[in-house]
Protein backbone atom coordinates (compact mmCIF):
# COMPACT_ATOMS: atom_id res chain seq x y z
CA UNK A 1 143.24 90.20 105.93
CA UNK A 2 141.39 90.35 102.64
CA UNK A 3 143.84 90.51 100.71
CA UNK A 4 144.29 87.53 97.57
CA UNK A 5 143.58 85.20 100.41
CA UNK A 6 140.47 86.46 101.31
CA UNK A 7 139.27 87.38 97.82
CA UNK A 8 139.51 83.34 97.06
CA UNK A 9 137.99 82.39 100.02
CA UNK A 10 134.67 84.31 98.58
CA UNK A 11 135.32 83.06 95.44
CA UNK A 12 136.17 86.14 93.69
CA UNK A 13 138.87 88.01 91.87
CA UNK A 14 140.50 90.96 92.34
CA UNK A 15 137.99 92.73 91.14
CA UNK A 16 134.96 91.43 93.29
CA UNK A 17 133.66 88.97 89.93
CA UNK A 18 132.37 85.96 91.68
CA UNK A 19 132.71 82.17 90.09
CA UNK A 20 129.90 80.81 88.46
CA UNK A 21 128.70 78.22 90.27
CA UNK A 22 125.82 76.76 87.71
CA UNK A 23 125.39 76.09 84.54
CA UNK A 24 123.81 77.02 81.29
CA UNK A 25 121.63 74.01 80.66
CA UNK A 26 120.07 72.96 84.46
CA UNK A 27 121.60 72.51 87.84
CA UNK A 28 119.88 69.77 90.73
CA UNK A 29 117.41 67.75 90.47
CA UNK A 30 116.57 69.21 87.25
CA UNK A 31 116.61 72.71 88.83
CA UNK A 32 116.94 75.35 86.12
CA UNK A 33 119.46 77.73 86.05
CA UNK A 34 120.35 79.20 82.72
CA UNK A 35 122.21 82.91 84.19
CA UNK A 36 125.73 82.72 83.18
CA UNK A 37 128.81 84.98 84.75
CA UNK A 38 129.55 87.78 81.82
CA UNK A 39 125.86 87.64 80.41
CA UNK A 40 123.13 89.80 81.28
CA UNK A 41 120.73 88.34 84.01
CA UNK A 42 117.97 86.50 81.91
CA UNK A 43 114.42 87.51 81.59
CA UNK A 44 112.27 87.01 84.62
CA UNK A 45 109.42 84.05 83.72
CA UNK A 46 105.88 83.20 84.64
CA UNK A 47 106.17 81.40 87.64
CA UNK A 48 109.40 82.45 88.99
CA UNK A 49 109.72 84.97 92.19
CA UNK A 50 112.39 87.31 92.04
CA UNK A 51 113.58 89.98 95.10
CA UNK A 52 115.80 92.42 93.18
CA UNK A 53 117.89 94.55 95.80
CA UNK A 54 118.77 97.43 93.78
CA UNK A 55 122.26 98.76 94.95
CA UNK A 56 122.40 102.76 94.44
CA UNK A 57 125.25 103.36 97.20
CA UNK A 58 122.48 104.80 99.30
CA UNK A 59 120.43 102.70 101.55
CA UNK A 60 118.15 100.22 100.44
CA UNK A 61 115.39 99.24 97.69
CA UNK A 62 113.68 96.29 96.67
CA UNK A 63 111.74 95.45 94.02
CA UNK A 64 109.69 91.59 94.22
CA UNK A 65 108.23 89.98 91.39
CA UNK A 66 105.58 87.71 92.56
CA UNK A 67 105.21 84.66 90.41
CA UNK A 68 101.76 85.88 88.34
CA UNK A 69 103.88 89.40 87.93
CA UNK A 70 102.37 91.49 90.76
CA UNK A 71 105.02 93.68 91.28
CA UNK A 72 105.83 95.26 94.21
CA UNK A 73 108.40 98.27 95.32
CA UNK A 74 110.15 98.36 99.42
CA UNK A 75 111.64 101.62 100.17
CA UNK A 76 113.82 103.61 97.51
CA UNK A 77 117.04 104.61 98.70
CA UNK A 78 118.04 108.49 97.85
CA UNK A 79 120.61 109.51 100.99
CA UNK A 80 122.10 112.44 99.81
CA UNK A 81 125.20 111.71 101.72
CA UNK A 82 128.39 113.18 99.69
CA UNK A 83 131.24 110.69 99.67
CA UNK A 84 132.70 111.06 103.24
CA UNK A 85 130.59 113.89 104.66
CA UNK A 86 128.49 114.39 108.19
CA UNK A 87 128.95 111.11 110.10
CA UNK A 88 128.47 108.59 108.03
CA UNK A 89 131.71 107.49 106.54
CA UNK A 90 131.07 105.65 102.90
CA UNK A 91 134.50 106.61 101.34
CA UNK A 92 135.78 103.19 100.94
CA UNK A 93 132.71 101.58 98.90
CA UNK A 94 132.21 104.88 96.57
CA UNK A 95 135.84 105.01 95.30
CA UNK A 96 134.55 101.67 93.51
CA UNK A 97 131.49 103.36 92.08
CA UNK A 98 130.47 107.30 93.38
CA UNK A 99 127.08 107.56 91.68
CA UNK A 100 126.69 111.26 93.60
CA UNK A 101 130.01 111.70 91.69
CA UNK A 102 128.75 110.88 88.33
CA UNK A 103 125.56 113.40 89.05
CA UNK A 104 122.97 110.29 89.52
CA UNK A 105 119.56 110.87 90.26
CA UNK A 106 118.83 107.83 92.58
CA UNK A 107 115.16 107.97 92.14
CA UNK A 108 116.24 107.85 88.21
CA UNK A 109 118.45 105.14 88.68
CA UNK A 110 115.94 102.92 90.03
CA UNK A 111 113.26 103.75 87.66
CA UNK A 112 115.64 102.37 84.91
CA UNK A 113 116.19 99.47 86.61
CA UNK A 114 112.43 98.55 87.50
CA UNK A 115 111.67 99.26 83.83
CA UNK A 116 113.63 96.38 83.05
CA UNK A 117 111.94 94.25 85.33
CA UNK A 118 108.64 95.56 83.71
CA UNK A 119 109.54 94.92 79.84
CA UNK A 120 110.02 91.02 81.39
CA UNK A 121 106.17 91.16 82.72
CA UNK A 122 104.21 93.27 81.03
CA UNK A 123 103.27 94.85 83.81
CA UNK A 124 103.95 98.32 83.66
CA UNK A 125 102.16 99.21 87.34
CA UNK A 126 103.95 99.23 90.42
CA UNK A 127 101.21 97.36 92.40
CA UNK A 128 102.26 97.77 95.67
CA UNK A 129 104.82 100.49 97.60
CA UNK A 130 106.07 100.29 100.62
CA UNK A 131 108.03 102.55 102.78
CA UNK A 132 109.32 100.55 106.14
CA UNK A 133 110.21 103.55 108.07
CA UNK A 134 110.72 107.41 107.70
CA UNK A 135 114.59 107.97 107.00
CA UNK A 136 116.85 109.05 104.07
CA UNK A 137 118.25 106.00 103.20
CA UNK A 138 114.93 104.45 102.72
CA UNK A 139 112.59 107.28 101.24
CA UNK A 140 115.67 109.49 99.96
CA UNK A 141 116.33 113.04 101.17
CA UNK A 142 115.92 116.31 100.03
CA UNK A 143 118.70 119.13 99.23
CA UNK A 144 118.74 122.72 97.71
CA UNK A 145 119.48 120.57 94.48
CA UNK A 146 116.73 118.30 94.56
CA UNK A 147 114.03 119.23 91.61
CA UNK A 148 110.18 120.20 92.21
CA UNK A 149 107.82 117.80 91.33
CA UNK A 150 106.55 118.42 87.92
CA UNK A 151 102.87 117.99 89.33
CA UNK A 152 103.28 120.47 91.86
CA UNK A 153 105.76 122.51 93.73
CA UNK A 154 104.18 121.61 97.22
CA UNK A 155 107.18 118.60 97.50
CA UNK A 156 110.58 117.65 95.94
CA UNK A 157 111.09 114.31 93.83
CA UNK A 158 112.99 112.81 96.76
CA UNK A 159 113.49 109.28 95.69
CA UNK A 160 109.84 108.03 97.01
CA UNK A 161 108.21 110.66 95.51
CA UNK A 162 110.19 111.09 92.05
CA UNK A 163 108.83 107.18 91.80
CA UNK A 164 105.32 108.09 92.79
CA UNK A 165 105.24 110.75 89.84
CA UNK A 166 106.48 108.78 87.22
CA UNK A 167 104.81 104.87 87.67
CA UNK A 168 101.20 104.30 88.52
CA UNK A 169 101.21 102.49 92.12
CA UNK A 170 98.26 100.61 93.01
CA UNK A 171 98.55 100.81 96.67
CA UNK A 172 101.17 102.64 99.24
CA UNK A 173 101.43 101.37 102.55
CA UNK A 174 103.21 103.10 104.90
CA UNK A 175 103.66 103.42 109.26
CA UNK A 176 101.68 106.63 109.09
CA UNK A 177 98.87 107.00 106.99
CA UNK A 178 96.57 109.05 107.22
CA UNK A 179 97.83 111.15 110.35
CA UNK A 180 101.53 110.80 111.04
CA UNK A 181 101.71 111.30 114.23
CA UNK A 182 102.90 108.29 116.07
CA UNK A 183 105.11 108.61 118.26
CA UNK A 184 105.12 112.23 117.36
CA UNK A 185 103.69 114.52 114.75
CA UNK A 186 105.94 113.63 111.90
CA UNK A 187 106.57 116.32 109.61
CA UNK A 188 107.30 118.74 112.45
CA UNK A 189 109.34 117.02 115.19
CA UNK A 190 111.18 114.05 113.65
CA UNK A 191 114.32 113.89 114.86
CA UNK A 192 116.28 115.83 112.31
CA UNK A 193 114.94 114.33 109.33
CA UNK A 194 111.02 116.56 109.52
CA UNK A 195 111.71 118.63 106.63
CA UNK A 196 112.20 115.07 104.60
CA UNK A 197 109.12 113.44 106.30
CA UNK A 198 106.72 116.27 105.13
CA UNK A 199 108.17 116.26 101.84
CA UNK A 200 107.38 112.61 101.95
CA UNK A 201 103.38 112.90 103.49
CA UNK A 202 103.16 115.96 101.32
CA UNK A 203 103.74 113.86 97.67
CA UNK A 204 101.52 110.69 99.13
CA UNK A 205 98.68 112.97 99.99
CA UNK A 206 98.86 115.12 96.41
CA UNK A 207 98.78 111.72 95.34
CA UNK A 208 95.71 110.59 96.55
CA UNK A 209 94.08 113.42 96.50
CA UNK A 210 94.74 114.21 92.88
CA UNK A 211 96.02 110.97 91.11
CA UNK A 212 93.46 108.54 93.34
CA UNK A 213 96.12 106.71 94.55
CA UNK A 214 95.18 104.48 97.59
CA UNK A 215 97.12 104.58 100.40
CA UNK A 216 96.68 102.66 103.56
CA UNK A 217 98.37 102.15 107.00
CA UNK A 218 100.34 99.02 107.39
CA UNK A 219 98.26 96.32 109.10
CA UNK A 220 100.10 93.90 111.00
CA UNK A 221 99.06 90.35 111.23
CA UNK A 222 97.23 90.51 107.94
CA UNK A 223 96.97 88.48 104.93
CA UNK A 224 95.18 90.15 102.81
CA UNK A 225 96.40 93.66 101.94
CA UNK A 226 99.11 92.57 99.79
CA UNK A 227 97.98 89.46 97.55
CA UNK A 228 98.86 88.80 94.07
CA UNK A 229 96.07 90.33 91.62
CA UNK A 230 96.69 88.90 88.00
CA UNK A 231 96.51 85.55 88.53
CA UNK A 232 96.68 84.46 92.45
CA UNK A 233 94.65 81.36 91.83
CA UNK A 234 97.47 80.18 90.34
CA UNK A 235 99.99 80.48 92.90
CA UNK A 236 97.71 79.64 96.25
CA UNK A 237 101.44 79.21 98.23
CA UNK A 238 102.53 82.72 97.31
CA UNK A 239 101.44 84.82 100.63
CA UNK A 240 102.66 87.46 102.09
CA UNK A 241 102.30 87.72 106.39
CA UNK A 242 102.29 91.21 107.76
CA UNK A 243 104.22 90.38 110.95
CA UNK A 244 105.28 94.01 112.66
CA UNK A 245 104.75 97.95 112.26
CA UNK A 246 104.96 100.77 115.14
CA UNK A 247 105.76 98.03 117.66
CA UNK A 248 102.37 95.85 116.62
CA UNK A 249 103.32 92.48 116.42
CA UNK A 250 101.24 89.41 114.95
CA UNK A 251 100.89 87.26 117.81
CA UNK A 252 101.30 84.05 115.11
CA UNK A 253 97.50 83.28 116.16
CA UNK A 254 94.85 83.98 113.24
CA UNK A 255 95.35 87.63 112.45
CA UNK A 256 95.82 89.01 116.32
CA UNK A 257 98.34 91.19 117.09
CA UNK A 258 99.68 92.97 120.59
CA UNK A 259 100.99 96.57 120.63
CA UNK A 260 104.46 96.35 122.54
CA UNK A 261 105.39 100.11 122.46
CA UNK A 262 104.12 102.69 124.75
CA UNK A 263 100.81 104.50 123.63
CA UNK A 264 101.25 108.20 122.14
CA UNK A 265 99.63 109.86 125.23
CA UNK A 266 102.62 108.00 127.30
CA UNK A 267 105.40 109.14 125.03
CA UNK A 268 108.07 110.86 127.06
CA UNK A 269 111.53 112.20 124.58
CA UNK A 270 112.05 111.77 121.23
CA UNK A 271 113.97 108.36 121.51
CA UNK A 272 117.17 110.32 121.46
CA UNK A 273 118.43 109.30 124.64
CA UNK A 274 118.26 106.13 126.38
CA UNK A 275 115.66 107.03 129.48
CA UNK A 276 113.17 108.01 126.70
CA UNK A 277 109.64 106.35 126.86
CA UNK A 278 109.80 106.75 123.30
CA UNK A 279 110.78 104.29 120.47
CA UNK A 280 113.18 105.18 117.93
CA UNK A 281 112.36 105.69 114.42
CA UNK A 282 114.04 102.06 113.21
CA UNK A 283 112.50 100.26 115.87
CA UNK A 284 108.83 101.00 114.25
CA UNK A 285 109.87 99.71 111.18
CA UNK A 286 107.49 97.22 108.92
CA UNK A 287 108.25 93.78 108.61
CA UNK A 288 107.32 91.09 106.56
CA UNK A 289 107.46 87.60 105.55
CA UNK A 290 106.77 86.41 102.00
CA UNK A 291 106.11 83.23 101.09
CA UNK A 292 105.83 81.12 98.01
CA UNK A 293 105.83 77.11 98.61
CA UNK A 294 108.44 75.88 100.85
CA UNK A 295 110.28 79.42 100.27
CA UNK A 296 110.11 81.55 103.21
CA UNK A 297 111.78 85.78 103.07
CA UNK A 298 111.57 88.52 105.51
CA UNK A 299 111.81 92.07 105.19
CA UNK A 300 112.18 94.19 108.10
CA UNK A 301 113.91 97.68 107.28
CA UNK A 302 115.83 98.46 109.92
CA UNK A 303 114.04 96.75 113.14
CA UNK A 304 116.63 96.73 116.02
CA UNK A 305 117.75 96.84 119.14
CA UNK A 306 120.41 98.85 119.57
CA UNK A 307 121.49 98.98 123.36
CA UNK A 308 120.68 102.35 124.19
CA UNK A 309 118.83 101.44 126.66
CA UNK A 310 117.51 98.64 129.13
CA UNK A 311 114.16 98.80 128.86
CA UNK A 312 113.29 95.59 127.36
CA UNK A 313 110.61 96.89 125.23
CA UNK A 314 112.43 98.86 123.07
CA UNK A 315 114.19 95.57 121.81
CA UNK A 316 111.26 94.41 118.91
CA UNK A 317 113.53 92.36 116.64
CA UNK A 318 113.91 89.37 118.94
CA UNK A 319 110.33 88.71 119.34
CA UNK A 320 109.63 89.80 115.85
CA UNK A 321 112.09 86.89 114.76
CA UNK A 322 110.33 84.30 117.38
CA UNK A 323 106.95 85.00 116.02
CA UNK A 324 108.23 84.71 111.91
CA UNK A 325 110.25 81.85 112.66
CA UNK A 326 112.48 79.86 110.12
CA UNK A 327 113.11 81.32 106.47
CA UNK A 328 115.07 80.59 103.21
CA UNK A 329 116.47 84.26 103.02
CA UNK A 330 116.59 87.40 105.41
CA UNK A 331 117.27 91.01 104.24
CA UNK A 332 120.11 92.26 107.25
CA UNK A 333 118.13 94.08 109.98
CA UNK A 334 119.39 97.81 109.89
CA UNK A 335 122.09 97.15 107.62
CA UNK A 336 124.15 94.38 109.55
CA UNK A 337 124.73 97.14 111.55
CA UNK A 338 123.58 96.64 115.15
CA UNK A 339 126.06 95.41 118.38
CA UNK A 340 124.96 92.78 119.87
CA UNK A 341 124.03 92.69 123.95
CA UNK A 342 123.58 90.97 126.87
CA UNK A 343 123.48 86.79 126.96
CA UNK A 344 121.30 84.22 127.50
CA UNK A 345 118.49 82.88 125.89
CA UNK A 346 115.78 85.68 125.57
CA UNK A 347 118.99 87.93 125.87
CA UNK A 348 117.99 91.11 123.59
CA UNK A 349 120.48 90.20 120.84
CA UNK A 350 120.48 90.41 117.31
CA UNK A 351 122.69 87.20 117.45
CA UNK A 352 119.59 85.76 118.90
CA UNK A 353 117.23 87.23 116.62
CA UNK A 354 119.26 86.05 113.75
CA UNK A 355 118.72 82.15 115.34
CA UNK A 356 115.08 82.21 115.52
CA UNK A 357 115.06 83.68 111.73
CA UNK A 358 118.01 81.16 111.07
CA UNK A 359 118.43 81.63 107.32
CA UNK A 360 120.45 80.02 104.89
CA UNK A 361 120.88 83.29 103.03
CA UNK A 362 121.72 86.39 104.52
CA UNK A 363 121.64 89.96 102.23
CA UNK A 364 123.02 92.95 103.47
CA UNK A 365 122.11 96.22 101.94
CA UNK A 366 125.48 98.74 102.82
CA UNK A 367 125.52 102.10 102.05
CA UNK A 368 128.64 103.04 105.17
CA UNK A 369 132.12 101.60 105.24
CA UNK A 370 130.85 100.00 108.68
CA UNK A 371 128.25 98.31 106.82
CA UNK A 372 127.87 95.12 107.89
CA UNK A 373 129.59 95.78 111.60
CA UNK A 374 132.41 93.04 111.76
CA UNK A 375 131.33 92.02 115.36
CA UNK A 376 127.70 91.15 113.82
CA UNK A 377 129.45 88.90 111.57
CA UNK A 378 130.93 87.25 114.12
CA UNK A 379 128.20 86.96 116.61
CA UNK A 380 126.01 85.74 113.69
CA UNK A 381 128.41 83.11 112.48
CA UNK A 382 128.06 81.90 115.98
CA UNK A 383 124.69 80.67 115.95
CA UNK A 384 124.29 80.18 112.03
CA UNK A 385 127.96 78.72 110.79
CA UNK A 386 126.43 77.31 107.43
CA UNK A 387 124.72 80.91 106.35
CA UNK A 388 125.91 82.23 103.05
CA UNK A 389 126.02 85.91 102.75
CA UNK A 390 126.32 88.70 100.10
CA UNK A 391 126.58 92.56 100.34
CA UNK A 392 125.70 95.22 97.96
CA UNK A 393 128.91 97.24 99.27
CA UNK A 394 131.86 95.85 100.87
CA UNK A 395 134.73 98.27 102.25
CA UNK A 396 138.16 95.93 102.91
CA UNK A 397 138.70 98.12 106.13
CA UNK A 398 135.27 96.94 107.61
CA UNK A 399 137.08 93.37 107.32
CA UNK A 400 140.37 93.53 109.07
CA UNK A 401 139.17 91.88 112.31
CA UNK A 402 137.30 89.11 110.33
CA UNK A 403 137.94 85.70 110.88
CA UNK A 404 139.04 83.37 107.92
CA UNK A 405 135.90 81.49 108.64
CA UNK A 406 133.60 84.59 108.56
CA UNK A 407 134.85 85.95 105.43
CA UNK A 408 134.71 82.68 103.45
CA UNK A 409 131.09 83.06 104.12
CA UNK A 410 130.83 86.18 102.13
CA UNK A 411 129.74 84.48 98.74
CA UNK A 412 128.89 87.86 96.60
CA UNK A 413 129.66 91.68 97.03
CA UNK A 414 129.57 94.88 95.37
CA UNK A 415 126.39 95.16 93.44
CA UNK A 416 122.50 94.79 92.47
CA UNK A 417 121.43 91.51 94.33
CA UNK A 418 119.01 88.95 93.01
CA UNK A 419 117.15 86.29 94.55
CA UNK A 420 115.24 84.11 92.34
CA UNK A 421 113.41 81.34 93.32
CA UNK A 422 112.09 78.61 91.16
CA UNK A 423 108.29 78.09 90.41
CA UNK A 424 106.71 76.35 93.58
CA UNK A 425 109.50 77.54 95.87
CA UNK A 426 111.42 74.52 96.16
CA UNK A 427 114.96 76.19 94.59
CA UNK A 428 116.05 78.88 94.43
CA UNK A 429 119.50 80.99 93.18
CA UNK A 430 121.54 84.31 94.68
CA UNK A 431 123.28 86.09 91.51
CA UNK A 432 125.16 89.29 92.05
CA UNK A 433 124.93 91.52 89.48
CA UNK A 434 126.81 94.61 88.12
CA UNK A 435 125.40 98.18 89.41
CA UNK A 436 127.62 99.96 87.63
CA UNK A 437 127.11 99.05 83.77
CA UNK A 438 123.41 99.18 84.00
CA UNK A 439 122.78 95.96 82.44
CA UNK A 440 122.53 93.47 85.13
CA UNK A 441 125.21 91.75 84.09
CA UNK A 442 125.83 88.47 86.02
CA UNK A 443 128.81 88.69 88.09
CA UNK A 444 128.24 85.71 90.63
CA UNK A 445 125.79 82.77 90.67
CA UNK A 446 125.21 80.88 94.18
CA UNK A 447 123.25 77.97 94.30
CA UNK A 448 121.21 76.30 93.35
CA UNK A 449 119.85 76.12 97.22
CA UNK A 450 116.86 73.91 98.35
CA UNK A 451 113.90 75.49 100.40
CA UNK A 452 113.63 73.75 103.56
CA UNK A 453 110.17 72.54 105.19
């Protein structure tokens, strides 16, 4: 199925080298866009928002550029997974580009890559860090192999932390400051993944108690914990809306929220199995829309419902997308990865989810050969047949059952991820870029696209 056929449909070669869409001198309406295919990506500029996705193999990480060049870091992915081992199958998209095979240090990887971004602003402070949720492929993991810190051998550099020893960060947000202990204690009964979560609590609070960092629970509903703090006056439009953490929604009224998941003293399970009064770890992920004009994103880790039970509580994506509404681009919702269930209306779907967000631009950070799930695509494409989509990783075998229609939707694979959008927020461009000769090299451009009201 995606064979030459399919490769042309997505407007690509053999090799997964997209066509370049723009040009070199300006595209609509006087819309600039002066990235060519072959070149390096150029510089970020005053003005401009960018949302790299940096593509290590492993899970996901993104690093925003906010038009005065308040910088800001989401999650750093470090799964340790080897190249088909435990459950996860990722054979397919690493015999393209193994970086476990080439001995890469993902925490490394994405320090080189954010130093880039910082020689283009002059900003050489991570403002803001954010970890959505407490798993490997989002904080990294930790292995007999992973080094001690160099500040102190109470925690490994696991990707989160390797990044917390070597950039200043203004401010870390997380689900869990100060305590950790919601729904459980953290560090001790997480389901198989507490020796990595105390690693993780154990750098943040060496951190602030010995490097003053500032670290602060997510606040949903919010406004004001992450602003732009160079020059904000001059970009009034660019906001960012805390919308959801631990099952705390905004309510989309002023800066109220409700809590929709059980309270810890009512927590029954781990949220293993599906009679569990107990939420499972994606489900408490943040979320968060950024703004900037008529540009709308939102970032939600891995918020999902995934069917594993019928208590309609547990499913916090579908509201979540009801109270964000309409937006330019959406980050995939754990990975592109959930089934969808049920029908109807207020049905607890991701399908449905994905029309209340109803994006023109959908980015899917892969890291598994079922990454995204082929009957997502489908059910997606259902409700949102105009959406253009790209994918850090794409495994041919995760494609066999797709329609012709779905996969000429695919406009950009294998690779770093930009979105840049134009001062003001009224344009904005996708380019794919090359992750493996670490020099952003353009590969794709998509666009230019308008931001809708």
């Amino acid at each position: 199925m995606i064979a030459a056929a399919f490769l042309l449909l997505c407007g690509c070669d053999s090799k997964g080298v997209g066509i370049d869409n723009g040009s070199s001198s300006g595209g609509k309406d006087g819309h600039d866009q002066s990235a060519s295919v072959g070149k390096a990506i150029t510089p970020w500029k005053t003005g401009q928002l960018d949302l790299h996705f940096i593509n290590t193999t492993s899970g996901e990480c993104v690093f925003v550029i906010f038009p005065d060049g308040t910088q800001m870091l989401v999650d750093a992915a470090g799964a340790m997974t080897p190249t088909g081992g435990g459950s996860v199958t990722n054979t397919e998209i690493r015999s393209r580009w193994d970086p476990l095979a080439e001995g890469i240090h993902f925490g490394q990887f994405i320090e080189a890559y954010i130093r880039t971004c910082m020689e283009w602003t002059s900003n050489g402070t991570i403002d803001y860090a954010l970890l959505t949720h407490f798993h490997n492929d989002h904080f990294g993991g930790v292995t007999s192999s992973t080094p001690a810190s160099v500040n102190s051998p109470t925690y490994k550099q696991q990707s989160f932390a390797y990044l917390m020893d070597v950039f200043q960060i203004g401010k870390l947000m997380d689900r869990g400051y100060p305590d950790y202990d919601y729904p459980f204690d953290m560090a001790t009964k997480a389901v198989g993944n507490a020796g990595n979560c105390a690693n993780y609590i154990t750098a943040v609070k060496w951190h602030v108690a010995n490097k003053g960092l500032v670290a602060e629970q997510f606040r949903p509903g919010v406004t004001d914990q992450i602003i732009l703090n160079r020059s904000a006056s001059d970009y009034p439009t660019c906001v960012v809306r805390n919308i959801v953490s631990n099952g705390e929604l905004w309510t989309g009224t002023g800066t109220s929220t409700e809590k929709r998941f059980p309270a810890k003293a009512s927590i029954v399970g781990d949220g293993s199995a599906a009679g569990d009064i107990c939420p499972c770890e994606n489900a408490m992920s943040i979320g968060f829309k950024l703004s900037y004009g008529k540009f709308d994103a939102f970032l939600g880790g891995d918020l999902c419902y995934n069917g594993s039970s019928t208590l309609a509580w547990k499913d916090i994506e579908t509201p979540t997308a009801k109270v964000c509404g309409r937006v330019e681009v959406l980050k995939a919702d754990h990975h592109g990865v959930a089934k969808t269930h049920g029908t109807g209306e207020d049905a607890p779907t991701s399908a449905v989810a994905m029309k209340y967000f109803n994006p023109q631009v959908w980015v899917v950070n892969t890291w598994a050969d079922t990454q995204p799930r082929p009957d997502k695509l489908a059910s997606v494409s259902n409700y949102l047949p105009f959406m253009d989509i790209f994918i850090s990783n794409l495994a041919a075998s995760t494609y066999k059952g797709a329609s012709t229609v779905v996969a000429s939707r695919i406009k950009g694979y294998d690779g770093h991820i930009l979105v840049r959008v134009d001062e003001g927020g009224d344009w904005f461009n996708v380019y794919m870029l090359s992750d493996k000769d670490r020099k952003m090299t353009v590969q794709s451009v998509s666009g230019p696209y308008k931001s809708k009201e």
